[in-house]
PDB file of N, CA and C in Angstrom:
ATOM      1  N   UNK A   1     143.380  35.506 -60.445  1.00  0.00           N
ATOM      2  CA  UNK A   1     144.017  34.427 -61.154  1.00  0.00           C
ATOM      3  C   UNK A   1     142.983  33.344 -61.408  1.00  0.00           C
ATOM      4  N   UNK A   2     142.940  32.899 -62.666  1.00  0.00           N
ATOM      5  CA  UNK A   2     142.029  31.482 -63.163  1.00  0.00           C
ATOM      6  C   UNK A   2     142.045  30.808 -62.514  1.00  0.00           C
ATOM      7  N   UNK A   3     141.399  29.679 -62.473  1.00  0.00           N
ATOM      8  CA  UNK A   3     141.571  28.501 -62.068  1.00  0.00           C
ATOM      9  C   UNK A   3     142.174  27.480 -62.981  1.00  0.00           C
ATOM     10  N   UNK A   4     142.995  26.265 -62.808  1.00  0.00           N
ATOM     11  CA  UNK A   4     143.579  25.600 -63.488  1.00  0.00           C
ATOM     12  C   UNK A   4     142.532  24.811 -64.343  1.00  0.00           C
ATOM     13  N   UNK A   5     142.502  24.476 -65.513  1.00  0.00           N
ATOM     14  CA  UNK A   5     141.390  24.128 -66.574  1.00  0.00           C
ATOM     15  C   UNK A   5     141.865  22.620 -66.992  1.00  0.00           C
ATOM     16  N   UNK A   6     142.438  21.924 -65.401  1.00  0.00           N
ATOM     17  CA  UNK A   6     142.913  20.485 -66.253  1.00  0.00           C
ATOM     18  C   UNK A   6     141.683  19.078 -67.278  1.00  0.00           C
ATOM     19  N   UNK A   7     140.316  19.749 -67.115  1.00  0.00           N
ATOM     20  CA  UNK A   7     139.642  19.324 -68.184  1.00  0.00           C
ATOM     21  C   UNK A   7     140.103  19.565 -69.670  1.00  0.00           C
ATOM     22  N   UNK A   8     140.860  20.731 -69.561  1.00  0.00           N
ATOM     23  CA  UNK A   8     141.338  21.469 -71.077  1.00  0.00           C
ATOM     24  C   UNK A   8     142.174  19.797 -71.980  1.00  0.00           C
ATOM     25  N   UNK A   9     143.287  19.368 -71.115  1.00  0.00           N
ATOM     26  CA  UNK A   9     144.128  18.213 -70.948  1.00  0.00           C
ATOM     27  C   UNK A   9     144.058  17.044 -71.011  1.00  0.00           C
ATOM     28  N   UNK A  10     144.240  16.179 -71.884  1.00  0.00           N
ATOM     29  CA  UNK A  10     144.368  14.750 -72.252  1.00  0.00           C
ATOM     30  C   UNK A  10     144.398  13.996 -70.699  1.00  0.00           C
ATOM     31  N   UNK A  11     144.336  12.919 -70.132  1.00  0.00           N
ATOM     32  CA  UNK A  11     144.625  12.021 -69.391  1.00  0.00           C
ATOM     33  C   UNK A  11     145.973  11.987 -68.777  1.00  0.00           C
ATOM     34  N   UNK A  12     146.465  11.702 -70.044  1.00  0.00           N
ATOM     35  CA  UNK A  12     148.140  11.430 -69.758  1.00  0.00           C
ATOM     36  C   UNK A  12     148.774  13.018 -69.506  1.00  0.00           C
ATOM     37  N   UNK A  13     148.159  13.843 -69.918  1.00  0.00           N
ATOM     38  CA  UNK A  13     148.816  15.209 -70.115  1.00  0.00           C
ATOM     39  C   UNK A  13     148.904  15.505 -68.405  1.00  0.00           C
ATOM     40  N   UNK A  14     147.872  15.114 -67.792  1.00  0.00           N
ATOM     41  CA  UNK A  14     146.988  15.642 -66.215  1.00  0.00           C
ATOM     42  C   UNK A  14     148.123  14.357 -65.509  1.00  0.00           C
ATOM     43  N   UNK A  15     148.603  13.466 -65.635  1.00  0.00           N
ATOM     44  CA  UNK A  15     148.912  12.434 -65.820  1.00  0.00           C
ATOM     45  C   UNK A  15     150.716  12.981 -64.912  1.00  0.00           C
ATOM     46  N   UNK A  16     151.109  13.096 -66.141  1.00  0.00           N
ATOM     47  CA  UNK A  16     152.509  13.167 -66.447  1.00  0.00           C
ATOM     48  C   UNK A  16     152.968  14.624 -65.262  1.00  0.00           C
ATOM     49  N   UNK A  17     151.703  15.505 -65.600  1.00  0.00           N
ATOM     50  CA  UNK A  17     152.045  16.800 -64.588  1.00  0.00           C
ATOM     51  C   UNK A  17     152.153  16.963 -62.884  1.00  0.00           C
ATOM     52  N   UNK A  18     150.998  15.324 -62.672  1.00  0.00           N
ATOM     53  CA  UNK A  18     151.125  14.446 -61.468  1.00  0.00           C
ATOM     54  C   UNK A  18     152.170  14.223 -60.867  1.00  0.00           C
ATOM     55  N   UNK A  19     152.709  13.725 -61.793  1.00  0.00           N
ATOM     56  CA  UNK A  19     153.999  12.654 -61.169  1.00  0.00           C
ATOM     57  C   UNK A  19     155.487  13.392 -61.302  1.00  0.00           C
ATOM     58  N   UNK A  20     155.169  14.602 -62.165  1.00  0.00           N
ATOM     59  CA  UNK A  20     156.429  15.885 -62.377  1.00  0.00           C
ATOM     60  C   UNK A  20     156.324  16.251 -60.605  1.00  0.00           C
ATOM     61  N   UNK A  21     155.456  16.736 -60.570  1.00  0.00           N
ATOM     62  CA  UNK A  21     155.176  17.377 -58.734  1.00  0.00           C
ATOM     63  C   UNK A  21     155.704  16.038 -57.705  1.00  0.00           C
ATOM     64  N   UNK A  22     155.267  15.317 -58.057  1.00  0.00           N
ATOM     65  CA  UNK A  22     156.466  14.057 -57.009  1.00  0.00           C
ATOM     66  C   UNK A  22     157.543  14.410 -56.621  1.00  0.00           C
ATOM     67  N   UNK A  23     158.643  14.709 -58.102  1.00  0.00           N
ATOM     68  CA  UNK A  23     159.988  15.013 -58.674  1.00  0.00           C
ATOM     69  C   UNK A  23     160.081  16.177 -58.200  1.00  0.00           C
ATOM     70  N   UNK A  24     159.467  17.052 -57.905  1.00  0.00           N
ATOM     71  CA  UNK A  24     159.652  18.534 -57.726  1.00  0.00           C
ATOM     72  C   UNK A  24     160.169  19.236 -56.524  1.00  0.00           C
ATOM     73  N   UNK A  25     160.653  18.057 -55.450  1.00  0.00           N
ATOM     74  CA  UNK A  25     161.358  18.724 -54.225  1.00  0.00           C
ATOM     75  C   UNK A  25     162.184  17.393 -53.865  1.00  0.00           C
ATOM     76  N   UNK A  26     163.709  17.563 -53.961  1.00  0.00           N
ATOM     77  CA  UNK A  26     164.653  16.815 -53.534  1.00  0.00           C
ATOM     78  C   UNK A  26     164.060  16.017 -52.214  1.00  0.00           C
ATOM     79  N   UNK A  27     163.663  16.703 -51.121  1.00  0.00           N
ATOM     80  CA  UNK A  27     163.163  15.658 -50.248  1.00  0.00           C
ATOM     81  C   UNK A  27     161.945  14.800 -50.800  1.00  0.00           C
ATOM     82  N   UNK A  28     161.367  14.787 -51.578  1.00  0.00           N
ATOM     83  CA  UNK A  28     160.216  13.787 -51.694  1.00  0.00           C
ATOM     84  C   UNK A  28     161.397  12.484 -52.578  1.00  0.00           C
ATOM     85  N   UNK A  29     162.211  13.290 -53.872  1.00  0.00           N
ATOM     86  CA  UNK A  29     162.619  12.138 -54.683  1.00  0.00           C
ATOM     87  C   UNK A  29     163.726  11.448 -53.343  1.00  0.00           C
ATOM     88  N   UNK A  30     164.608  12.061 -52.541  1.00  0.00           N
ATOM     89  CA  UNK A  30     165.057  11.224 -50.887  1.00  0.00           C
ATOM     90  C   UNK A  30     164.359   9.885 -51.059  1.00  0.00           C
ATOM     91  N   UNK A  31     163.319  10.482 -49.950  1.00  0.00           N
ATOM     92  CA  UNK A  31     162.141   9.941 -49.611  1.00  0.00           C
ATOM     93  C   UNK A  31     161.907   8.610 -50.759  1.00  0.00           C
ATOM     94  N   UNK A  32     161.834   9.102 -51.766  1.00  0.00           N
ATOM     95  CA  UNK A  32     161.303   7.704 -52.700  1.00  0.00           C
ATOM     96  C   UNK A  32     162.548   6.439 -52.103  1.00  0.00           C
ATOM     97  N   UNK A  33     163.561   7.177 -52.831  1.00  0.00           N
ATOM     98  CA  UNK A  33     165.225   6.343 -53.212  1.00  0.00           C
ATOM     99  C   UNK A  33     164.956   5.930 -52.075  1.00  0.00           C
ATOM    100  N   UNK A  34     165.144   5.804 -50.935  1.00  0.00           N
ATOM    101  CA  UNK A  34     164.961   5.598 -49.532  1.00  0.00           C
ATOM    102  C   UNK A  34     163.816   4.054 -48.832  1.00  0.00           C
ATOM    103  N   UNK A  35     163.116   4.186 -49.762  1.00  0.00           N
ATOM    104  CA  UNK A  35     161.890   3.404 -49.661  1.00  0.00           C
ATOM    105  C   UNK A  35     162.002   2.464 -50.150  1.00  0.00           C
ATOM    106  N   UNK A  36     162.746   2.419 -51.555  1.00  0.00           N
ATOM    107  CA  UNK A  36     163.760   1.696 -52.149  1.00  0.00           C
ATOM    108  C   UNK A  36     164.299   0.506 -52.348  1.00  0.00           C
ATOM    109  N   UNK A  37     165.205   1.365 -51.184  1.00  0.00           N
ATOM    110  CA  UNK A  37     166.593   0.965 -50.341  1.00  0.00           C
ATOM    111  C   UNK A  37     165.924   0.040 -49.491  1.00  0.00           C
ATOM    112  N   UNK A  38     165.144  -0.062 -49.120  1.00  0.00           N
ATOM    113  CA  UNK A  38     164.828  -0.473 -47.598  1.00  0.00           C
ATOM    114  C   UNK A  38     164.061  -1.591 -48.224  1.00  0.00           C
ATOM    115  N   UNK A  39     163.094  -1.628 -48.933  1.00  0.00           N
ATOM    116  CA  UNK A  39     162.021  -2.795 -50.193  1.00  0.00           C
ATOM    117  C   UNK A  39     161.302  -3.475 -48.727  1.00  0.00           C
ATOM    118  N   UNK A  40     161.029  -2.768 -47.900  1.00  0.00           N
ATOM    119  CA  UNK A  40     159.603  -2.957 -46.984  1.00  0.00           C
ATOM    120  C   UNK A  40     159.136  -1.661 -46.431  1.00  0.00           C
ATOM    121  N   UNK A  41     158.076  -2.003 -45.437  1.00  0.00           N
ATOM    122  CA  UNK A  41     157.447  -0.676 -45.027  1.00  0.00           C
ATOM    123  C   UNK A  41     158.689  -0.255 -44.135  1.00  0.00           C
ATOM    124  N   UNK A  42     157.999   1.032 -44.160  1.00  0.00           N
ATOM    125  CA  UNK A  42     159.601   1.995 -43.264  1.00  0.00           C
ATOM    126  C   UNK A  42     158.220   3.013 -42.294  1.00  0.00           C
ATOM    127  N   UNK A  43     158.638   2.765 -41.112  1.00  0.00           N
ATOM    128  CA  UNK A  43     158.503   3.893 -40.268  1.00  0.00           C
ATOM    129  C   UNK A  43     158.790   4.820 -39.942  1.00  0.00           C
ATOM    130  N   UNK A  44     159.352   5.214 -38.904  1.00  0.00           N
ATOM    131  CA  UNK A  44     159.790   6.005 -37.717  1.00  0.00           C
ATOM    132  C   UNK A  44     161.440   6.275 -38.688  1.00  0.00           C
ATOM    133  N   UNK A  45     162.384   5.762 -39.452  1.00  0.00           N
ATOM    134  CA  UNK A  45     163.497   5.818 -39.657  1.00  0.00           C
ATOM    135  C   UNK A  45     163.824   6.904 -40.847  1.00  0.00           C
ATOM    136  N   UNK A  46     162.842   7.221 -41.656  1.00  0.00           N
ATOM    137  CA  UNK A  46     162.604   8.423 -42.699  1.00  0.00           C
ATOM    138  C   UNK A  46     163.601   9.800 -42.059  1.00  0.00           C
ATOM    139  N   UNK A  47     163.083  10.187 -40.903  1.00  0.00           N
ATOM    140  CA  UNK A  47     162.783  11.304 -40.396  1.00  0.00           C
ATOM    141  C   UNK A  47     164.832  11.068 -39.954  1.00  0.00           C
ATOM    142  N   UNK A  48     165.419  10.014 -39.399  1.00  0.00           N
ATOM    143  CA  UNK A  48     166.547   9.521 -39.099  1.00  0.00           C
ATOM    144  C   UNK A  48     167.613   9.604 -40.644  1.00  0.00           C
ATOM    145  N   UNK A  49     166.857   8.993 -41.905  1.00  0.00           N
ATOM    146  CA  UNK A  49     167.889   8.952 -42.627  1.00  0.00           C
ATOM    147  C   UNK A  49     167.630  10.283 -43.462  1.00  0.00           C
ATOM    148  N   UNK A  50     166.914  11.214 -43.444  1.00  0.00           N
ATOM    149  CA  UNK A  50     167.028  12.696 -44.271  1.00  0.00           C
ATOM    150  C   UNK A  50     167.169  13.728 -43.208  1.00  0.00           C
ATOM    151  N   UNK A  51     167.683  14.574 -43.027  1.00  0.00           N
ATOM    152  CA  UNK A  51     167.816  15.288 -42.365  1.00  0.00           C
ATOM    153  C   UNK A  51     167.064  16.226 -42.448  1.00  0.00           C
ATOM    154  N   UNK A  52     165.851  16.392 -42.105  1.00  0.00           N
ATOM    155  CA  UNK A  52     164.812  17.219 -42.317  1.00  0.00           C
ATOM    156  C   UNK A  52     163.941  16.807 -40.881  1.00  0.00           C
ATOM    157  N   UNK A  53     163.304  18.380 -40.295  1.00  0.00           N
ATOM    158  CA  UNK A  53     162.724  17.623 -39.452  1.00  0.00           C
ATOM    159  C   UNK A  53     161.687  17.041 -39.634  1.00  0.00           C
ATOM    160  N   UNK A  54     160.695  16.527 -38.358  1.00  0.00           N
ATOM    161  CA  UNK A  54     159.598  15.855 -38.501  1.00  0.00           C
ATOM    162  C   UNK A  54     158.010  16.143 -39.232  1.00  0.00           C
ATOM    163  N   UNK A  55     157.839  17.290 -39.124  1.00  0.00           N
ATOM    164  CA  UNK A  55     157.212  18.131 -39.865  1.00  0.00           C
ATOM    165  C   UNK A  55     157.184  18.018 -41.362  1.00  0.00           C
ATOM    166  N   UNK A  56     158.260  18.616 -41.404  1.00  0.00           N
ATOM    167  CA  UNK A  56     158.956  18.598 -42.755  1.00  0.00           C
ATOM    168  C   UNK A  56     158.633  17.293 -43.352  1.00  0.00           C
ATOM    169  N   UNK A  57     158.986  15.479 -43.253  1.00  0.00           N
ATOM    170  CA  UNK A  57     158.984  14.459 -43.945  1.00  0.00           C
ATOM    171  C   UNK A  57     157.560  14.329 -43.560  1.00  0.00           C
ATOM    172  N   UNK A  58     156.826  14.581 -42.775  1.00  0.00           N
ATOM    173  CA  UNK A  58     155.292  14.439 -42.826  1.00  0.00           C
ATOM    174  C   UNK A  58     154.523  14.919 -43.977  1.00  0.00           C
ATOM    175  N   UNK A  59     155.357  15.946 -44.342  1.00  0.00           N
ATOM    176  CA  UNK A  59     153.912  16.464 -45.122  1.00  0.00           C
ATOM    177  C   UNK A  59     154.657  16.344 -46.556  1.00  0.00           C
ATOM    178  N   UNK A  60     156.091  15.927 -47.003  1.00  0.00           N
ATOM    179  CA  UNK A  60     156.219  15.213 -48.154  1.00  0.00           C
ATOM    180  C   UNK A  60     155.608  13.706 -48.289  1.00  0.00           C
ATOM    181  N   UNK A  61     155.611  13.250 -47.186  1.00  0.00           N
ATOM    182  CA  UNK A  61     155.309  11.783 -47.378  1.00  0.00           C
ATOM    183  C   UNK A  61     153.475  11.879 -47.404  1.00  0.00           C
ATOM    184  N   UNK A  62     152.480  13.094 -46.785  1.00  0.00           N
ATOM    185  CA  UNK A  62     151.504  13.294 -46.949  1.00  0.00           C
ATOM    186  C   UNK A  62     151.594  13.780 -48.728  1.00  0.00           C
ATOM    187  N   UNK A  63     151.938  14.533 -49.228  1.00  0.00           N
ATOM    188  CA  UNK A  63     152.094  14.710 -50.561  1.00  0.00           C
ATOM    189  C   UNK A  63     152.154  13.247 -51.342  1.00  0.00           C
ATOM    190  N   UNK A  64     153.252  12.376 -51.324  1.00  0.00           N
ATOM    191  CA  UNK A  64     153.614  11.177 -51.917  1.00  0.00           C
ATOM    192  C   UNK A  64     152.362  10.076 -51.633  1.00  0.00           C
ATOM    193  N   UNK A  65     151.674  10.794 -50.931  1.00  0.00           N
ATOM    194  CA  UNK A  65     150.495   9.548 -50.642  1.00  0.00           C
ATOM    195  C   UNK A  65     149.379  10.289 -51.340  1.00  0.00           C
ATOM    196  N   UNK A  66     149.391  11.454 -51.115  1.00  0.00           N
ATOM    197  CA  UNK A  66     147.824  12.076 -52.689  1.00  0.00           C
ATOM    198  C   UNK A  66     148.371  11.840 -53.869  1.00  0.00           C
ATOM    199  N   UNK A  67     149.578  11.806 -54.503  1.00  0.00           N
ATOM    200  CA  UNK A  67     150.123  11.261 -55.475  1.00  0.00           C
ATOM    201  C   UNK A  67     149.840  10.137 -56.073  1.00  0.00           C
ATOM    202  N   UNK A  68     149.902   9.149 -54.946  1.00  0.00           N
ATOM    203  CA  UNK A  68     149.386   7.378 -55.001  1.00  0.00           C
ATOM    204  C   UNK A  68     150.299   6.802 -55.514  1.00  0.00           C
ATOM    205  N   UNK A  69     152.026   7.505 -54.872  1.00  0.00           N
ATOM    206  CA  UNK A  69     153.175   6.881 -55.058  1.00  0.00           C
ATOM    207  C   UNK A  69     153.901   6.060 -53.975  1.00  0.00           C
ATOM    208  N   UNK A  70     153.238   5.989 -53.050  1.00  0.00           N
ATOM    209  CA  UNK A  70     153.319   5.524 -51.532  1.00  0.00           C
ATOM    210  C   UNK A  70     151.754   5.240 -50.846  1.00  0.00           C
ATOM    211  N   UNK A  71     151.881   4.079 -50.018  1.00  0.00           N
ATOM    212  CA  UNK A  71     150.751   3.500 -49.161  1.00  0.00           C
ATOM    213  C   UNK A  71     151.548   3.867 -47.553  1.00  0.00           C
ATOM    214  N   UNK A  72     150.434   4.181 -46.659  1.00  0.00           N
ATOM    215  CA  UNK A  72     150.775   4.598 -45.391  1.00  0.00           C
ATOM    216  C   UNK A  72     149.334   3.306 -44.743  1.00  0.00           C
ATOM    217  N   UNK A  73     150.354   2.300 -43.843  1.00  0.00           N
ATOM    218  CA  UNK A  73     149.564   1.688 -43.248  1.00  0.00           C
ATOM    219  C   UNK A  73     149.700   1.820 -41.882  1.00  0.00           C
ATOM    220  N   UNK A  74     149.009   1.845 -40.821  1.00  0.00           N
ATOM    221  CA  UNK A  74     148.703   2.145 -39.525  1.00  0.00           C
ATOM    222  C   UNK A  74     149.701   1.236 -38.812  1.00  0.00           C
ATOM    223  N   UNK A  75     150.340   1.263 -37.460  1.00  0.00           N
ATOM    224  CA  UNK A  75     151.394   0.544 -36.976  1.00  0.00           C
ATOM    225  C   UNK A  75     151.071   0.857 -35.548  1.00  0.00           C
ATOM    226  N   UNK A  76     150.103   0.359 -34.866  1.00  0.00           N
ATOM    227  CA  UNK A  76     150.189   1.194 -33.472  1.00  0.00           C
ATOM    228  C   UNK A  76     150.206   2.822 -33.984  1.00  0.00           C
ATOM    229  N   UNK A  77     150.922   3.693 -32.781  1.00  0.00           N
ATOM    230  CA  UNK A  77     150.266   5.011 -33.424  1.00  0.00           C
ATOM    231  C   UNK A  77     151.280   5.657 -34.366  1.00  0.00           C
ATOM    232  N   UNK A  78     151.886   4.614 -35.208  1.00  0.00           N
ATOM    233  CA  UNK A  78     152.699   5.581 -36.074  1.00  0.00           C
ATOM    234  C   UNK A  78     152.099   4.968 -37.379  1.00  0.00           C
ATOM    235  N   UNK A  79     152.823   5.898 -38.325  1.00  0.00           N
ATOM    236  CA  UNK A  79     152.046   5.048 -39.693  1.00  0.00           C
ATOM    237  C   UNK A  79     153.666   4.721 -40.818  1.00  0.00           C
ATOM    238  N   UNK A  80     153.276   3.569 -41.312  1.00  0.00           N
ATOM    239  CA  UNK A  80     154.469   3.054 -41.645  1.00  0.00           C
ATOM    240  C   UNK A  80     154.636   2.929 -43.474  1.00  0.00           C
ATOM    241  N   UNK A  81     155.348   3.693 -44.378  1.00  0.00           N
ATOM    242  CA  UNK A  81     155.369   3.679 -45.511  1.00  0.00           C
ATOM    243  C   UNK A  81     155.825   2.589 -46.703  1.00  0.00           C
ATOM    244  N   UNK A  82     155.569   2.391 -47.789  1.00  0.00           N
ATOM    245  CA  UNK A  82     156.205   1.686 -49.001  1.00  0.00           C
ATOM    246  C   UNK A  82     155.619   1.905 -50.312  1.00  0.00           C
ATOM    247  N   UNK A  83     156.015   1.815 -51.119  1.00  0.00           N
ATOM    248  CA  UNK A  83     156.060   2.349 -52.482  1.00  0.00           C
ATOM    249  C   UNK A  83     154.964   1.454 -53.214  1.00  0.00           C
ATOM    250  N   UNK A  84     153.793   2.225 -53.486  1.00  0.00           N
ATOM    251  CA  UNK A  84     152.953   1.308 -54.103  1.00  0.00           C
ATOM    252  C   UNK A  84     153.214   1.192 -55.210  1.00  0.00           C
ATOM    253  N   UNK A  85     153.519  -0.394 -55.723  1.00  0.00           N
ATOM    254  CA  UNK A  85     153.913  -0.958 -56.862  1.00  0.00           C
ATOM    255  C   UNK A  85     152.707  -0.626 -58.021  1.00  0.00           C
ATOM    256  N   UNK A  86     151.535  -1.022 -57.952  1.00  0.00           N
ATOM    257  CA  UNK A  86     151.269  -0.751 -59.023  1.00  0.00           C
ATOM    258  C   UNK A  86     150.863   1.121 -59.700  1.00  0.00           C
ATOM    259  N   UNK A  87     150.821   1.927 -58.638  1.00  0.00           N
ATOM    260  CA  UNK A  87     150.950   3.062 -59.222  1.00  0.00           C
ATOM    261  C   UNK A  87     151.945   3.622 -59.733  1.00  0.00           C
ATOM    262  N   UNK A  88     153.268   2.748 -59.233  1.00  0.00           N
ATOM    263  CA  UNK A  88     154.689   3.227 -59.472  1.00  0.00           C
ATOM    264  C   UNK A  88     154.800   2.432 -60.989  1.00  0.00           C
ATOM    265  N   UNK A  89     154.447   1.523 -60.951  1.00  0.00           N
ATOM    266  CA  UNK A  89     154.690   1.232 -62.840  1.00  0.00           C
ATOM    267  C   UNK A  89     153.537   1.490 -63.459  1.00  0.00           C
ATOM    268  N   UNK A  90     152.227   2.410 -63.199  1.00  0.00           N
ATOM    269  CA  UNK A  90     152.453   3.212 -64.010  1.00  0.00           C
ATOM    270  C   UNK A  90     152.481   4.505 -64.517  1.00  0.00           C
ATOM    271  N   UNK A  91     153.151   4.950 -63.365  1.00  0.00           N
ATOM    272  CA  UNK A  91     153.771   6.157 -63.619  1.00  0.00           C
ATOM    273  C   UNK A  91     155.100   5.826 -64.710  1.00  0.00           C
ATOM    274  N   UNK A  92     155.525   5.330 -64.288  1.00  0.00           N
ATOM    275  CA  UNK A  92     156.550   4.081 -65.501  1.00  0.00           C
ATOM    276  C   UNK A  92     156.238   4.340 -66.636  1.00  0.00           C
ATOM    277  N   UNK A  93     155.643   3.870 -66.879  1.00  0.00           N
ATOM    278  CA  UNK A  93     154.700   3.129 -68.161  1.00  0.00           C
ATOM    279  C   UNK A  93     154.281   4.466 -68.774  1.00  0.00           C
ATOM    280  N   UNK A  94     153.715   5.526 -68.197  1.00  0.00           N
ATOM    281  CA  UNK A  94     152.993   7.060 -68.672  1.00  0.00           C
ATOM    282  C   UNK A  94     154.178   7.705 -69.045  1.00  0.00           C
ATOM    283  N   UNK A  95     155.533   8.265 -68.019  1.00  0.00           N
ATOM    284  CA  UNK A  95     156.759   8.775 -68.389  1.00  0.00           C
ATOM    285  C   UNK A  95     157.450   8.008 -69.164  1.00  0.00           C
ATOM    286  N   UNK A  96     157.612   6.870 -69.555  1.00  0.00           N
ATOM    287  CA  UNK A  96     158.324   6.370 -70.572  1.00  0.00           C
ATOM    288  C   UNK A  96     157.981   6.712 -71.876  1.00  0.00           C
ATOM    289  N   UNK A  97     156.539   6.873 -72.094  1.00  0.00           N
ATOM    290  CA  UNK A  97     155.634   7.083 -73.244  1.00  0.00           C
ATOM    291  C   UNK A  97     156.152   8.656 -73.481  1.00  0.00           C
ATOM    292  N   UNK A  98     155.909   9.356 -72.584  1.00  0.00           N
ATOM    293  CA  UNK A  98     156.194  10.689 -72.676  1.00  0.00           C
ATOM    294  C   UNK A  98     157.636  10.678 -72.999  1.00  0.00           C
ATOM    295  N   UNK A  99     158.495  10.225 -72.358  1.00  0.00           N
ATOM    296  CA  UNK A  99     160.243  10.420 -72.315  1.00  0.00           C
ATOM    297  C   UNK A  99     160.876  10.345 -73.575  1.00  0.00           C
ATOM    298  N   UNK A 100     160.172   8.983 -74.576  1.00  0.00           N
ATOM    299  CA  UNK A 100     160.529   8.176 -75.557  1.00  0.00           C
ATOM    300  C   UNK A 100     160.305   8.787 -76.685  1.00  0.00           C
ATOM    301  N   UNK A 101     159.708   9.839 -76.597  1.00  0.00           N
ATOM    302  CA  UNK A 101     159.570  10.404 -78.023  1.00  0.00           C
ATOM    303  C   UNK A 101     160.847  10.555 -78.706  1.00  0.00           C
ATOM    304  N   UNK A 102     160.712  10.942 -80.010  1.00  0.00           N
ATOM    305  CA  UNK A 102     161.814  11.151 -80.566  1.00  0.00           C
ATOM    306  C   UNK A 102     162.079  12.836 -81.030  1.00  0.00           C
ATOM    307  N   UNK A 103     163.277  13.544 -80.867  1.00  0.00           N
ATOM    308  CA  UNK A 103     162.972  14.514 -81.470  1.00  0.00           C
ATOM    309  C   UNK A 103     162.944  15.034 -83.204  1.00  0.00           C
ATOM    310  N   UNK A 104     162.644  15.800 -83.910  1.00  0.00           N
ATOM    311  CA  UNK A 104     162.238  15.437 -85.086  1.00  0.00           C
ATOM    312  C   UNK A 104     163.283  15.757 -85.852  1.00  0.00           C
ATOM    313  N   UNK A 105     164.173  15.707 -86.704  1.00  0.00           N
ATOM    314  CA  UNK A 105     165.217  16.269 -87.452  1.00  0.00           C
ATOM    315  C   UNK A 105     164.578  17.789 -88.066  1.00  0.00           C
ATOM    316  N   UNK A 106     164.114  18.527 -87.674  1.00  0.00           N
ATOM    317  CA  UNK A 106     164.516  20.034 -88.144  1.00  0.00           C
ATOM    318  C   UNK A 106     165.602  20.876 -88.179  1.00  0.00           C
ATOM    319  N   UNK A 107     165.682  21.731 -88.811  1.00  0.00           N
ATOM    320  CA  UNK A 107     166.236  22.500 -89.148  1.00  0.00           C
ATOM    321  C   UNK A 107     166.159  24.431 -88.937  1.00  0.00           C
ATOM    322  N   UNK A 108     165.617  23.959 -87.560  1.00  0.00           N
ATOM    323  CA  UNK A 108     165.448  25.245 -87.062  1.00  0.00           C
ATOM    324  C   UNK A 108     166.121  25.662 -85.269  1.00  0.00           C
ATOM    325  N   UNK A 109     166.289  26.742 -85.471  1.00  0.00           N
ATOM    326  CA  UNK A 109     166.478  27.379 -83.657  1.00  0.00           C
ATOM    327  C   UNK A 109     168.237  27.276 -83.996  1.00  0.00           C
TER     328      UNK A 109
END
């Protein structure tokens, strides 16, 4: 199997396919709504309000942080999450562009 050729791909194209993989497992979009809800850092309580074990919200919330849709800051020995604002608008700002298109009046399919 190839390797993925995301040089082939516009910015926004590499972009948009980013932030689809966020979206791509009910526990991560949780996880967001959750972060939210709460509008400060969240610790230890993730693992309490999804029912998933510990494992499990580790390595979505490790995902959501290579994303650069979440900041993990150190707390004593736990590490404590929140939604980094400016990557989150613009991921905004990229999916809106993408979302907003219009579709074209044809006459086909």
């Amino acid at each position: 199997m190839g390797a993925i050729k995301t040089a082939n791909f516009t910015d926004a194209q590499n972009a948009i396919a980013v932030y689809a993989r966020a979206f791509g497992h009910p526990a991560r979009v949780a996880i967001l709504q959750y972060l939210f809800r709460m509008d400060s850092c969240v610790c230890g309580e993730i693992v309490a309000e999804i029912d998933l074990a510990q494992p499990t919200i580790s390595q979505h919330l490790k995902e959501l942080r290579q994303l650069g849709l979440i900041r993990g800051t150190v707390d004593g020995t736990r590490v404590c999450y929140c939604i980094d604002t400016d990557n989150w608008a613009r991921m905004k700002e990229t999916l809106h562009d993408f979302l907003d298109q219009d579709l074209p009046k044809l006459d086909c399919c």
